[in-house]
N, C-alpha and C. Protein backbone atom coordinates (compact mmCIF):
# COMPACT_ATOMS: atom_id res chain seq x y z
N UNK A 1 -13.48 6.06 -9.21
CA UNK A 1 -12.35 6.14 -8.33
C UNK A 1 -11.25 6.98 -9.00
N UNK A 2 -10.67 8.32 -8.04
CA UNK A 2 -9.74 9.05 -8.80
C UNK A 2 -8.25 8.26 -8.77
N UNK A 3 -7.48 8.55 -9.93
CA UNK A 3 -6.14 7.95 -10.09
C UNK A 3 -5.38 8.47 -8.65
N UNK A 4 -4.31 7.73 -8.23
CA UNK A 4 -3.67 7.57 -7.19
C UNK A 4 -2.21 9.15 -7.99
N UNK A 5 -1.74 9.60 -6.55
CA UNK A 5 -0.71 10.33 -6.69
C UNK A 5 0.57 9.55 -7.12
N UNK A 6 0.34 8.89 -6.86
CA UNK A 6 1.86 7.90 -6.52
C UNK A 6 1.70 6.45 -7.70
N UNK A 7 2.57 6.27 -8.21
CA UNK A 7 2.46 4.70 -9.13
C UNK A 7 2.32 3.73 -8.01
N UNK A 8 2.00 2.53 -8.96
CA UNK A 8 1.65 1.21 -8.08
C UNK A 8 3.05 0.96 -7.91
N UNK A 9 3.75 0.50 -6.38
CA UNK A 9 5.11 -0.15 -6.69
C UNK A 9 4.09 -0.67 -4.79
N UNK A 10 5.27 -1.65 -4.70
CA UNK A 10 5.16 -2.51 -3.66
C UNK A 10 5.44 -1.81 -2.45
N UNK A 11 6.24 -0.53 -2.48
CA UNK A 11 6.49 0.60 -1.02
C UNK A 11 5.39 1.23 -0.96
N UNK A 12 5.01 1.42 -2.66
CA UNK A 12 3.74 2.85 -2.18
C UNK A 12 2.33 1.86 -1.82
N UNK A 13 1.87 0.67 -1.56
CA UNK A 13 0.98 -0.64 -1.61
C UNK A 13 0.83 -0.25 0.28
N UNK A 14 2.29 -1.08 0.67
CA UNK A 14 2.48 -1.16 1.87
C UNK A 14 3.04 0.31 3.20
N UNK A 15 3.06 1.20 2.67
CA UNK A 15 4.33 2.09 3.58
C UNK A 15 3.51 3.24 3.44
N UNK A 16 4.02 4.30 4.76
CA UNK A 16 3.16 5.27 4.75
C UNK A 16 3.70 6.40 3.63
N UNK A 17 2.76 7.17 3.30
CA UNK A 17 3.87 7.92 2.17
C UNK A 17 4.72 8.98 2.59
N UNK A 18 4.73 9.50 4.34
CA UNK A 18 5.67 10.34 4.57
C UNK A 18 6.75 9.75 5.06
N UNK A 19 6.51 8.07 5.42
CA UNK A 19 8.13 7.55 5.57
C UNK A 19 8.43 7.24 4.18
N UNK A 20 7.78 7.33 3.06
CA UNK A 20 8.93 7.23 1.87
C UNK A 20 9.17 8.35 1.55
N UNK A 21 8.96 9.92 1.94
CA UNK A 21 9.43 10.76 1.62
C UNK A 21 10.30 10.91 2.35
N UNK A 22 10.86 10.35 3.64
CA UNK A 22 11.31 10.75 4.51
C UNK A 22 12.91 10.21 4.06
N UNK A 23 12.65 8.66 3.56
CA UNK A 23 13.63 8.35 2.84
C UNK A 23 14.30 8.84 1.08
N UNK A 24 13.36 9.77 1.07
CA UNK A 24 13.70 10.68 -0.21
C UNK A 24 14.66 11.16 -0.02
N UNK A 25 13.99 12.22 1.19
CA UNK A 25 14.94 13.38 1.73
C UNK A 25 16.33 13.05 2.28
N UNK A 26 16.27 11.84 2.96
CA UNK A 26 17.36 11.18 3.25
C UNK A 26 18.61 10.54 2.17
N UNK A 27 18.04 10.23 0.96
CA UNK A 27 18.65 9.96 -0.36
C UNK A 27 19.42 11.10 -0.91
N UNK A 28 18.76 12.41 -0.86
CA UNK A 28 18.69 13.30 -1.70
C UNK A 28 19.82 14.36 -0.61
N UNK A 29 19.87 14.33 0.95
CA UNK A 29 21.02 14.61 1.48
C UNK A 29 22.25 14.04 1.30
N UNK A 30 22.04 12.94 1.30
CA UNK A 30 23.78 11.93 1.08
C UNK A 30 24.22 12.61 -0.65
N UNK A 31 23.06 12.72 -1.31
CA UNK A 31 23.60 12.72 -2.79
C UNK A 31 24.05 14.53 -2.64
N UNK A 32 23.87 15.47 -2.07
CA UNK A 32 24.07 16.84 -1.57
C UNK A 32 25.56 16.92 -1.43
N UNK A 33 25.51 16.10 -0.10
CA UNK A 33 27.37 15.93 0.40
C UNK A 33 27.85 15.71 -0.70
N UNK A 34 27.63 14.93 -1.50
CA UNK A 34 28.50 14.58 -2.32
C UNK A 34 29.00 15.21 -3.28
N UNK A 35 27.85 15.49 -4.19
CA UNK A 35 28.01 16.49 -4.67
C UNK A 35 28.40 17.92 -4.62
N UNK A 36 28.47 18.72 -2.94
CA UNK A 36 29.19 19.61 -2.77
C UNK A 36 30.26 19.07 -2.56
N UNK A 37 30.52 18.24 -1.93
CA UNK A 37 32.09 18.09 -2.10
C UNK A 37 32.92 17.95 -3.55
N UNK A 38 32.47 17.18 -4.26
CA UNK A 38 32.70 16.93 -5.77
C UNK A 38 33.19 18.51 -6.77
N UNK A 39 32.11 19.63 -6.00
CA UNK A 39 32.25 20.67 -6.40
C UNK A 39 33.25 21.27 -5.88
N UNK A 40 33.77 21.40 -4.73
CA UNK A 40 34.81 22.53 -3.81
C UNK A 40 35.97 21.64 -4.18
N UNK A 41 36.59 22.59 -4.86
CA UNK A 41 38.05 22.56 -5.44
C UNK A 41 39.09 22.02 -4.44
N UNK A 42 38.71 22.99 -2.92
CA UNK A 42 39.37 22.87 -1.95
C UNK A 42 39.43 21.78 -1.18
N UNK A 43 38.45 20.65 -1.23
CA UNK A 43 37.99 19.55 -0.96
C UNK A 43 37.29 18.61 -1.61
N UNK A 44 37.75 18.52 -2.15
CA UNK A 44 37.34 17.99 -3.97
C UNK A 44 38.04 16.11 -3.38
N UNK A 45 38.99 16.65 -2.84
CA UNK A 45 40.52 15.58 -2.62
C UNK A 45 39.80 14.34 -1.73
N UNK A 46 38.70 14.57 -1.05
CA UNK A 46 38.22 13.54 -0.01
C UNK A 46 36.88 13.26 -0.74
N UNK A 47 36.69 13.66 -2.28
CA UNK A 47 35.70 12.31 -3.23
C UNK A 47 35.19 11.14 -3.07
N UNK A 48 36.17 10.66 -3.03
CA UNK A 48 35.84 9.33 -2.64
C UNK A 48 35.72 8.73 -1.56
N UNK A 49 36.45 9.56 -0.54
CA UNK A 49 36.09 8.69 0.83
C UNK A 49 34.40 9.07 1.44
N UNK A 50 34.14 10.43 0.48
CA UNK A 50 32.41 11.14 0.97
C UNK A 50 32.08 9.71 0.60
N UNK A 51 32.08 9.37 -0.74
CA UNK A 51 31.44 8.21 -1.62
C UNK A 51 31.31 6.91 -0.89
N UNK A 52 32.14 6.75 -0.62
CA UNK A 52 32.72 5.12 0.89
C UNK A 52 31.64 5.22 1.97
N UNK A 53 31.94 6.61 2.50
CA UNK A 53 30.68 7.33 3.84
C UNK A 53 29.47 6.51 3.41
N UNK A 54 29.22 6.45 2.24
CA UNK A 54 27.69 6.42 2.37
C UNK A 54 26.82 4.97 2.60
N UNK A 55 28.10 4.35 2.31
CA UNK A 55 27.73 2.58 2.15
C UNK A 55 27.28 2.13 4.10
N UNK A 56 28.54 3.07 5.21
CA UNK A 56 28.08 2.63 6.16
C UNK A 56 26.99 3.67 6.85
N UNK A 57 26.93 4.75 6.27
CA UNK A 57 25.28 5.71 6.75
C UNK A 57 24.16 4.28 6.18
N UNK A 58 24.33 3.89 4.84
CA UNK A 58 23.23 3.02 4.54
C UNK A 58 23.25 1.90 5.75
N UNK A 59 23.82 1.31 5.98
CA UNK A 59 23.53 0.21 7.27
C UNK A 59 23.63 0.38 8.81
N UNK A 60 24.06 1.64 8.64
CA UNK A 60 24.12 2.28 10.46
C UNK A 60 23.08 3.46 10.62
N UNK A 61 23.15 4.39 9.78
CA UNK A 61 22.03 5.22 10.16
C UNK A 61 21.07 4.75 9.81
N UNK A 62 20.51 4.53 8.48
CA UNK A 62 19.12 4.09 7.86
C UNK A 62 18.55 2.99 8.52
N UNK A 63 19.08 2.32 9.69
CA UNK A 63 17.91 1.43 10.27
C UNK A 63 17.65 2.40 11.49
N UNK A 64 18.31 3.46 11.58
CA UNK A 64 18.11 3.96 12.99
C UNK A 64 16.63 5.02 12.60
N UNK A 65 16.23 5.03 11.69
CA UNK A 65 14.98 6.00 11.08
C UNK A 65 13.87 5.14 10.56
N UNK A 66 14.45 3.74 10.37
CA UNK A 66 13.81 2.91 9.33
C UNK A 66 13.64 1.45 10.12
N UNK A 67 12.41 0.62 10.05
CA UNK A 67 11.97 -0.62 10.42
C UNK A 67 12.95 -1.30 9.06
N UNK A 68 13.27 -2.37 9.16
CA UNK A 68 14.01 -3.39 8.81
C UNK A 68 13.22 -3.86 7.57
N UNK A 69 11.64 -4.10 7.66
CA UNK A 69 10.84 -4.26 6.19
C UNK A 69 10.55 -3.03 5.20
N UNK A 70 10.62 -1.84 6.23
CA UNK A 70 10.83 -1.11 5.16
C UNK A 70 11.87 -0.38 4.27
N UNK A 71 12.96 -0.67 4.95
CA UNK A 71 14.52 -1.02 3.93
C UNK A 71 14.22 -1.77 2.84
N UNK A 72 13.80 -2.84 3.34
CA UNK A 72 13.46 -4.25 2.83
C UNK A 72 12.79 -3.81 0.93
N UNK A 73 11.33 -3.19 1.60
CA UNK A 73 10.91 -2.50 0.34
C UNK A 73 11.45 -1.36 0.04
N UNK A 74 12.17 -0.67 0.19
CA UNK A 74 12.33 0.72 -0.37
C UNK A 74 13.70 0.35 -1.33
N UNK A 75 14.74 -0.40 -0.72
CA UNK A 75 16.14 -0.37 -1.73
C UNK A 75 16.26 -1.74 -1.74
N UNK A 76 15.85 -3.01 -1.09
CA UNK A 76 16.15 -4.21 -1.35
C UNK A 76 15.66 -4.94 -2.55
N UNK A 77 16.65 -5.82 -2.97
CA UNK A 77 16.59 -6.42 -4.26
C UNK A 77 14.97 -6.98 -4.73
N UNK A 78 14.49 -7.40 -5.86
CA UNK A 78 13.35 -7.89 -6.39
C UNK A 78 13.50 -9.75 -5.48
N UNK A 79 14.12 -10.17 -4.99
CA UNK A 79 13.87 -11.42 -4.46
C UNK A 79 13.76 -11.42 -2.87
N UNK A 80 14.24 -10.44 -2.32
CA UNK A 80 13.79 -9.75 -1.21
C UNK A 80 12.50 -9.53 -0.73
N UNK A 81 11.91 -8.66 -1.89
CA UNK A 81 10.87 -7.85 -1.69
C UNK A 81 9.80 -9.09 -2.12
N UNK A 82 9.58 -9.69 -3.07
CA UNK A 82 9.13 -10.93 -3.38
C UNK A 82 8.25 -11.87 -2.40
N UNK A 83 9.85 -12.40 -1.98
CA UNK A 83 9.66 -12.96 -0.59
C UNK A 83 8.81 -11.96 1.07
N UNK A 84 9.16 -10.66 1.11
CA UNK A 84 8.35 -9.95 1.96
C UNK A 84 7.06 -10.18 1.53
N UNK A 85 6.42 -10.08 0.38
CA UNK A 85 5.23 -10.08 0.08
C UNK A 85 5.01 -11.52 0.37
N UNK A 86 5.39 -12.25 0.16
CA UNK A 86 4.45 -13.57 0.38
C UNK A 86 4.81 -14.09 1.58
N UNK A 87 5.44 -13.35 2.40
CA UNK A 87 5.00 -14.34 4.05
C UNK A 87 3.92 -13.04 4.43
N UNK A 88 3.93 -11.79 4.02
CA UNK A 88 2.89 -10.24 4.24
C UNK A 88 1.39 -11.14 4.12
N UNK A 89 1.27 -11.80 2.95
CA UNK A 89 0.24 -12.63 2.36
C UNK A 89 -0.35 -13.72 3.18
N UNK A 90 0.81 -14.63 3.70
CA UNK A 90 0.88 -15.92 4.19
C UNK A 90 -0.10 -15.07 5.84
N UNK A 91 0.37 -14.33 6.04
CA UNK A 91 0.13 -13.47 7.62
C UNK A 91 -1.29 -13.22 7.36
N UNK A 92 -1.66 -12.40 5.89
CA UNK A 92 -2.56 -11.84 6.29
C UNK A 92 -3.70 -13.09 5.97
N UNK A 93 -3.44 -14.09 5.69
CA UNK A 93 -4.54 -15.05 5.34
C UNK A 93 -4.83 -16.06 6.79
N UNK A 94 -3.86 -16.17 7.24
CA UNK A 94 -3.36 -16.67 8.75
C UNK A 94 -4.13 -15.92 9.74
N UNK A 95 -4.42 -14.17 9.46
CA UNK A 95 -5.43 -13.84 10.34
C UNK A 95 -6.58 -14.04 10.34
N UNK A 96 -7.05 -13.78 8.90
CA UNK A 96 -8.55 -14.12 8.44
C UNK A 96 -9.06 -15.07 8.38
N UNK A 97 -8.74 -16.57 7.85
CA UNK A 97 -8.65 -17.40 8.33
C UNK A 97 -8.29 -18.09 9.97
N UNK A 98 -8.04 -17.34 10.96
CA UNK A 98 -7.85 -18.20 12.52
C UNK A 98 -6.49 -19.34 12.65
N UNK A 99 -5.74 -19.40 11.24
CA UNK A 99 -4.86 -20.11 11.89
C UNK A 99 -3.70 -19.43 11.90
N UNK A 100 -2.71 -20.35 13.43
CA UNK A 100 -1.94 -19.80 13.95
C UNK A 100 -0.04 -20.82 13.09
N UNK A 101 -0.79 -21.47 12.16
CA UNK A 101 0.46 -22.04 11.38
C UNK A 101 1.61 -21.32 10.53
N UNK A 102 0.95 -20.47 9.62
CA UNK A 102 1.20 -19.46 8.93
C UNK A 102 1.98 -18.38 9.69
N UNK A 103 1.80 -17.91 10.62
CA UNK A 103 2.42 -16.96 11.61
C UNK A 103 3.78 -16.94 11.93
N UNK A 104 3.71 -18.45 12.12
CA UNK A 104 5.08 -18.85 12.48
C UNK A 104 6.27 -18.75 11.70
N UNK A 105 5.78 -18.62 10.68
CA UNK A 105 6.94 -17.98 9.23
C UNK A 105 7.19 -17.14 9.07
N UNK A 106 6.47 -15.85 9.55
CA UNK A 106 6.68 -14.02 9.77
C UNK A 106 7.78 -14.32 10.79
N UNK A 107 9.07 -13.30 10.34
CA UNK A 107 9.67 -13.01 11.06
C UNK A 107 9.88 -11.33 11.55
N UNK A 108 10.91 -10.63 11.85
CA UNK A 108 10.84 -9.58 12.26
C UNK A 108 10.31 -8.69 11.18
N UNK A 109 10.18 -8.95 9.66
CA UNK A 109 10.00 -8.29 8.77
C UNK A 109 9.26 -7.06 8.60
N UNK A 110 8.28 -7.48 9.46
CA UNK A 110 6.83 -6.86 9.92
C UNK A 110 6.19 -6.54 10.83
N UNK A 111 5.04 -5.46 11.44
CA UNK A 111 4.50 -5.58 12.50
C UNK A 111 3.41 -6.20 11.47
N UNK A 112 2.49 -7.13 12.55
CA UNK A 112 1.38 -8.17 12.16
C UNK A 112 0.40 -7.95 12.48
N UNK A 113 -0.07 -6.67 12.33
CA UNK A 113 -1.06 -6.19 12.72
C UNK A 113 -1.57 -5.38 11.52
N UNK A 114 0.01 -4.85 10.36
CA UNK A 114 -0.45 -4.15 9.41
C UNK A 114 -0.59 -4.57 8.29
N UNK A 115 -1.88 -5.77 7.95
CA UNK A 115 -1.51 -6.54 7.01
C UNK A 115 -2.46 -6.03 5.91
N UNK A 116 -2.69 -5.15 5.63
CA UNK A 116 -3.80 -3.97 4.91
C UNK A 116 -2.71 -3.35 4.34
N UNK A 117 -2.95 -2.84 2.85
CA UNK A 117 -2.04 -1.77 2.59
C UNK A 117 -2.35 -0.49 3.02
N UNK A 118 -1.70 0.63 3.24
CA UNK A 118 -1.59 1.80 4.21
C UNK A 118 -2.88 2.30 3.10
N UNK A 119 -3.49 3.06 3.83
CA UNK A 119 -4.85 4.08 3.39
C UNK A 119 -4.45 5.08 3.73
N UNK A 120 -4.27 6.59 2.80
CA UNK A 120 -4.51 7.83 3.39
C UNK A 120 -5.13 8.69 2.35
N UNK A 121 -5.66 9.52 3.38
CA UNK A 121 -6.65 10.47 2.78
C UNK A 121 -6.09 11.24 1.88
């Protein structure tokens, strides 16, 4: 089996890899603004409010591109992500197994259908 492109982390397990690039690119624009602004002398003066901008792009735009679990894994804390994995677990044993107990603990986190980590060619 050839080595994987990507390290083992819990986004690259579960998530497709062009929505985590997608949130690259999305990282790597906010950090742009900023940094041109940081640079222009002429507007240098509104630093910090670019810097402020970005806290509500993170909770107003980024769900508008992004499912809610995969925030979840991509920037949410290690007790977050933790917890995603073990109701992900609880789900996927709940299917294979036939019972409908387990289920009931998934909340929006997830669609429940994708309880496989993503495969691509």
């Amino acid at each position: 089996q050839q080595p994987s492109k990507y390290p083992d982390f819990v986004f690259t397990r579960y998530m497709e890899k062009k929505r985590i690039h997608v949130y690259t690119i999305m990282q790597l624009f906010f950090f742009g603004l900023v940094f041109l602004v940081q640079n222009m002398s002429a507007i240098s003066i509104v630093f910090p409010l670019m810097t402020l901008l970005c806290i509500p792009a993170r909770l107003y735009l980024a769900p508008r591109f992004f499912e809610g679990w995969e925030l979840c894994l991509l920037d949410g804390d290690d007790t977050e992500i933790d917890e995603w994995v073990k109701r992900k677990r609880a789900s996927a044993r709940a299917l294979f197994f036939g019972t409908d107990s387990e289920r009931s603990v998934i909340s929006e986190d997830g669609p429940e259908d994708e309880d496989a980590p993503v495969e691509e060619a």
